[in-house]
C-alpha atoms as a PDB file:
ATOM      1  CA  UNK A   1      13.014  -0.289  15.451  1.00  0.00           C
ATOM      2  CA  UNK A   2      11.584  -0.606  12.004  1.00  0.00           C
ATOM      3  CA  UNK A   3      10.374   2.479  10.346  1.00  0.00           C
ATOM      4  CA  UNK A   4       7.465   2.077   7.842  1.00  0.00           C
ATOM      5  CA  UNK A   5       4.900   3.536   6.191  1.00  0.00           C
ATOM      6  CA  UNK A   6       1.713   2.630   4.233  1.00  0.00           C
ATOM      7  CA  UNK A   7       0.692   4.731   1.394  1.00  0.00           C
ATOM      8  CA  UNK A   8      -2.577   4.066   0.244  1.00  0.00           C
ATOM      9  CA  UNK A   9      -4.071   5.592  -2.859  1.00  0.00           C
ATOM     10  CA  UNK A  10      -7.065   7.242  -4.457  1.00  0.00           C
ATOM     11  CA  UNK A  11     -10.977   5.954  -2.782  1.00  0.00           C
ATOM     12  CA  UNK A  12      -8.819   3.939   0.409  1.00  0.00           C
ATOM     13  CA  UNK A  13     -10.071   6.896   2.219  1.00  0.00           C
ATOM     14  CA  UNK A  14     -13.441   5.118   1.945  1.00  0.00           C
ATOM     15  CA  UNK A  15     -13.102   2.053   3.723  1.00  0.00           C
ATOM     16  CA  UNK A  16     -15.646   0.791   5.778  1.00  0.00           C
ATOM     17  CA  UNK A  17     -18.033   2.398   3.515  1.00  0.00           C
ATOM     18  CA  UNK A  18     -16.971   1.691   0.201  1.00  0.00           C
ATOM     19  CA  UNK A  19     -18.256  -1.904  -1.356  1.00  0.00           C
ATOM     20  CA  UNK A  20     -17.827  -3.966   1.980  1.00  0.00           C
ATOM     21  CA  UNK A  21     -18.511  -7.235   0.370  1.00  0.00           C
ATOM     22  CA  UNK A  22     -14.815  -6.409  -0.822  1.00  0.00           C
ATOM     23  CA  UNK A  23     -13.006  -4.359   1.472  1.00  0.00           C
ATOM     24  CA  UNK A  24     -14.766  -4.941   4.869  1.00  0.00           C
ATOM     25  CA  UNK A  25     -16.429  -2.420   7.307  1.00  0.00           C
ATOM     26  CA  UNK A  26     -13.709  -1.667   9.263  1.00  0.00           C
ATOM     27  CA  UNK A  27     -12.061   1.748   8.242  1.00  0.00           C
ATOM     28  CA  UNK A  28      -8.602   2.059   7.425  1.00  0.00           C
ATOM     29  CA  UNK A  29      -7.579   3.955  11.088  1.00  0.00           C
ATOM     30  CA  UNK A  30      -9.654   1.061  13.025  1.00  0.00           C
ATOM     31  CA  UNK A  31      -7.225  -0.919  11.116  1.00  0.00           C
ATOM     32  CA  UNK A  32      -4.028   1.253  11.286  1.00  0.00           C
ATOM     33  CA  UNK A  33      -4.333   1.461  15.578  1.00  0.00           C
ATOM     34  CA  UNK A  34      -4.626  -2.412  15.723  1.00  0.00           C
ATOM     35  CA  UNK A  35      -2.200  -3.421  13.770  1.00  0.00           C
ATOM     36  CA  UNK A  36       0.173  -0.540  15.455  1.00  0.00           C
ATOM     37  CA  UNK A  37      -0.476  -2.079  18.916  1.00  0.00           C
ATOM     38  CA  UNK A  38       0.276  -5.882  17.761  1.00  0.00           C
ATOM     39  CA  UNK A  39       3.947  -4.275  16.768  1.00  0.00           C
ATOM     40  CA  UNK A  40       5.097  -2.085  19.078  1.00  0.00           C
ATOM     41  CA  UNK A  41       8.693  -2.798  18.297  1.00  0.00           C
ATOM     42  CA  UNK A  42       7.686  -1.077  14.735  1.00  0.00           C
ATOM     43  CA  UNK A  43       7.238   2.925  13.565  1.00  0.00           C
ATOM     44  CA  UNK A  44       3.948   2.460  11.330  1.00  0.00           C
ATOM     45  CA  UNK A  45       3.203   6.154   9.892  1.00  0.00           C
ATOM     46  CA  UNK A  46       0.095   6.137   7.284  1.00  0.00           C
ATOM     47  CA  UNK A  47      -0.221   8.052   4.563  1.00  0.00           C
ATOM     48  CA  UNK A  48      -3.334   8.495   1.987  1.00  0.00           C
ATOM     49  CA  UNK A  49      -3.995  10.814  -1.143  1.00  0.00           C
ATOM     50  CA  UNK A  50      -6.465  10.394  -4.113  1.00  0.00           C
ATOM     51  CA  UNK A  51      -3.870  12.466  -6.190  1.00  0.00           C
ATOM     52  CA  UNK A  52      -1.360  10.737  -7.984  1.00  0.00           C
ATOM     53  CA  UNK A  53       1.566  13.127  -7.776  1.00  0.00           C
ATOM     54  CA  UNK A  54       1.032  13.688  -4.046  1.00  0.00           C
ATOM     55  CA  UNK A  55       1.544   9.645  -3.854  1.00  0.00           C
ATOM     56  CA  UNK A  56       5.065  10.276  -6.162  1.00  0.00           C
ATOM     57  CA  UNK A  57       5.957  12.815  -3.531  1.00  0.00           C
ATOM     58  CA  UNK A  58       5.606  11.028  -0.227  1.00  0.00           C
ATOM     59  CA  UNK A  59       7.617   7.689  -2.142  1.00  0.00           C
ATOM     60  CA  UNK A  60       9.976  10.337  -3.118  1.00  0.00           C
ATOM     61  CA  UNK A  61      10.069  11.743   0.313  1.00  0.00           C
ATOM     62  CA  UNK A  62      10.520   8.451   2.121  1.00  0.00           C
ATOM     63  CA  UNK A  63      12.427   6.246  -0.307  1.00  0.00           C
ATOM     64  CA  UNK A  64      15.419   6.985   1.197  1.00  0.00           C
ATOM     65  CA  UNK A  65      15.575   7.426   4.665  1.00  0.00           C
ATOM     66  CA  UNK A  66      12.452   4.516   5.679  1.00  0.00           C
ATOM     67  CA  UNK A  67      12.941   0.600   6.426  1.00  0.00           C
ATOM     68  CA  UNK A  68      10.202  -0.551   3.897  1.00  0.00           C
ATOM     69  CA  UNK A  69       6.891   0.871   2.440  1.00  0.00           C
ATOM     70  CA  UNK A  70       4.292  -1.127   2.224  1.00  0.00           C
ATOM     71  CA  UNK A  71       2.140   0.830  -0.893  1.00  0.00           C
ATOM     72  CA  UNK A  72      -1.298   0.311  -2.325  1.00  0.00           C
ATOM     73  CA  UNK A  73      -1.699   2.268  -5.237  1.00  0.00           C
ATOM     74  CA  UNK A  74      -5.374   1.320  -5.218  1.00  0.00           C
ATOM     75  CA  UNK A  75      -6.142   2.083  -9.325  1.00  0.00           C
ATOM     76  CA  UNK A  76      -2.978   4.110  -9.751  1.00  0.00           C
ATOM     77  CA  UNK A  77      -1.568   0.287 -10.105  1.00  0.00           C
ATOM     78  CA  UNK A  78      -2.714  -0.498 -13.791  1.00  0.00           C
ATOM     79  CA  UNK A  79      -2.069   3.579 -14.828  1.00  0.00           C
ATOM     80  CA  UNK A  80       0.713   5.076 -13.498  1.00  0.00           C
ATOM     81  CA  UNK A  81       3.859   5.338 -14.952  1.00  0.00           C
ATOM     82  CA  UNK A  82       4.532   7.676 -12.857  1.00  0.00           C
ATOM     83  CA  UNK A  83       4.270   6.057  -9.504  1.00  0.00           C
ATOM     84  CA  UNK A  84       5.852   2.921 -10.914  1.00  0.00           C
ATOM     85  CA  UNK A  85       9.210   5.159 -11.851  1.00  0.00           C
ATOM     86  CA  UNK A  86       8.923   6.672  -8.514  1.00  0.00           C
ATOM     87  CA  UNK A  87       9.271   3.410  -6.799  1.00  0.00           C
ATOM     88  CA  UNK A  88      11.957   2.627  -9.164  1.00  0.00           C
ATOM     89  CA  UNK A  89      14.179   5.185  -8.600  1.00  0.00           C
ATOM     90  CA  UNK A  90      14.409   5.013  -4.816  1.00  0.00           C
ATOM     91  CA  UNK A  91      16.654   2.801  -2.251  1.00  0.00           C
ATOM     92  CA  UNK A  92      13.373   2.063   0.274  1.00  0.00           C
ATOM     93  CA  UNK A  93      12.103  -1.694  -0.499  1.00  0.00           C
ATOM     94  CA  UNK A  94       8.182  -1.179  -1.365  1.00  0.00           C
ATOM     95  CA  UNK A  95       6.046  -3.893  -1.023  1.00  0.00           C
ATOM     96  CA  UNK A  96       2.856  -3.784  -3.347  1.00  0.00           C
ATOM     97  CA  UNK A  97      -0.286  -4.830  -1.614  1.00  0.00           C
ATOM     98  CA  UNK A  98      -4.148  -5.051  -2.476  1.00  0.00           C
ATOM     99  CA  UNK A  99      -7.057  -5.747  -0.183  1.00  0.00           C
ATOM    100  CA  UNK A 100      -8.821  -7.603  -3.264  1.00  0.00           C
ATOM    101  CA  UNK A 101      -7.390 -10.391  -5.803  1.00  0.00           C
ATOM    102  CA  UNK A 102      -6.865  -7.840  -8.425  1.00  0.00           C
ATOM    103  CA  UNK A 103      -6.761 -11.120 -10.895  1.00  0.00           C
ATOM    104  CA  UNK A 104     -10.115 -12.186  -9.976  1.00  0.00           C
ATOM    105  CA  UNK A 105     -11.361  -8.905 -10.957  1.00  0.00           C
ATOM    106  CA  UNK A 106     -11.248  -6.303 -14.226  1.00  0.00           C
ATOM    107  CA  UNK A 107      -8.863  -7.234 -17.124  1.00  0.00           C
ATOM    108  CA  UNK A 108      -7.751  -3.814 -16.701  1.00  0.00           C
ATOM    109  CA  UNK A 109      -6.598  -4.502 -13.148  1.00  0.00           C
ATOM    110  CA  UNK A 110      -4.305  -7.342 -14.169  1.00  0.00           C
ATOM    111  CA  UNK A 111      -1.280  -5.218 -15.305  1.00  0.00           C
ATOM    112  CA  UNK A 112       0.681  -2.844 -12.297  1.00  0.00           C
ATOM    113  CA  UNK A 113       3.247  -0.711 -13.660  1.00  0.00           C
ATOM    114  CA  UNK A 114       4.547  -0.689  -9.843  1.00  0.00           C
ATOM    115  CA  UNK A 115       4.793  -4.466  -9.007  1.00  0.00           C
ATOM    116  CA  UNK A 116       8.290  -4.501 -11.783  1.00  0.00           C
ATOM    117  CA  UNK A 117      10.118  -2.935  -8.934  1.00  0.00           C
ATOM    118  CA  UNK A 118       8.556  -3.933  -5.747  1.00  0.00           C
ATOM    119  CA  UNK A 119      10.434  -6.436  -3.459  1.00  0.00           C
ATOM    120  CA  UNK A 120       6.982  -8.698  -3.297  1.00  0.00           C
ATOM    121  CA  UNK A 121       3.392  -8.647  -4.002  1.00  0.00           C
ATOM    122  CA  UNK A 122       0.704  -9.259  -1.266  1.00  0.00           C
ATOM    123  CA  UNK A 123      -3.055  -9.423  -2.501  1.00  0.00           C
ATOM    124  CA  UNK A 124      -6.377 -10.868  -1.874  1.00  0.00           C
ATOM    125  CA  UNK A 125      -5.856 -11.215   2.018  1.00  0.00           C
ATOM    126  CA  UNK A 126      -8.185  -8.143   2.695  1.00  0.00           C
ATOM    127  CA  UNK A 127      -6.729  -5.879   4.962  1.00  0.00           C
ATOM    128  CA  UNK A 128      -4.224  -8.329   6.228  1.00  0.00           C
ATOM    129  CA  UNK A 129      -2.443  -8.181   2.972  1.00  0.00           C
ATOM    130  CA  UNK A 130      -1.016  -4.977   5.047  1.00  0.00           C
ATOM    131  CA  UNK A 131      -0.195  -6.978   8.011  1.00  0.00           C
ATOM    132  CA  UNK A 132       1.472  -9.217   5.560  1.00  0.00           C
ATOM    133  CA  UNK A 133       4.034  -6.913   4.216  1.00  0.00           C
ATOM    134  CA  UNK A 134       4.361  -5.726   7.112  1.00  0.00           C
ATOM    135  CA  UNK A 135       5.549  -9.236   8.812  1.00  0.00           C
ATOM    136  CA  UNK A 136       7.860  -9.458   5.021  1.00  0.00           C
ATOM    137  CA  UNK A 137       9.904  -6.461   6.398  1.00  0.00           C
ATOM    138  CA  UNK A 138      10.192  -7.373  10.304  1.00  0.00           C
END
């Protein structure tokens, strides 16, 4: 059995309420319990802070001993140095995802200081970019 886990960043917390023209009404555990019961044969575990070096600590936590993480940064992305070395320095593959085509959006939201180390990029699928990745490490 596969052991992953999401980690989502700052304002994911919101979803289902936050801009839903973008990001859909369903909220992120709505989500999180259907796509656990379409893969059983996985361990999903979820994980969600708006602080950045709470995100560095659950990479750091889980980048060695998991099967994959699937992370979405959210606006860490395009600022954090941080989280991008975190990634870096760990054995777990990470898979960089994003509910909305960051490249259709901001200028700003064009550059990811994570995606340099990530074994693949998933974004603009809505919240199957996270079914996705997850099918990438399965």
């Amino acid at each position: 059995m596969k052991k992953l886990i999401i980690i989502n960043g700052p304002n994911l917390n919101l979803l289902g309420k936050r801009e839903p023209n973008i990001y859909g009404s369903l909220t992120f555990t709505e989500f999180l319990d259907k796509i656990k019961s379409k893969y059983p044969n996985a361990s999903i575990e979820h994980y969600q802070s708006n602080i950045e070096g709470e995100l560095i600590d659950k990479i750091q936590e889980v980048g060695f001993s998991y099967d994959g993480i699937i992370l979405n940064a959210a606006a860490y992305t395009h600022t954090s140095i941080g989280i991008g070395d975190a990634v870096k320095a760990i054995e777990t593959p990470v898979v960089e995802v994003h509910i909305s085509n960051t490249f259709g959006r901001e200028e700003f939201r064009h550059q990811s200081f994570v995606s340099p180390n990530a074994k693949g990029i998933i974004l603009g699928f809505g919240l199957q970019s996270y079914e996705l990745a997850i099918q990438s490490f399965l």
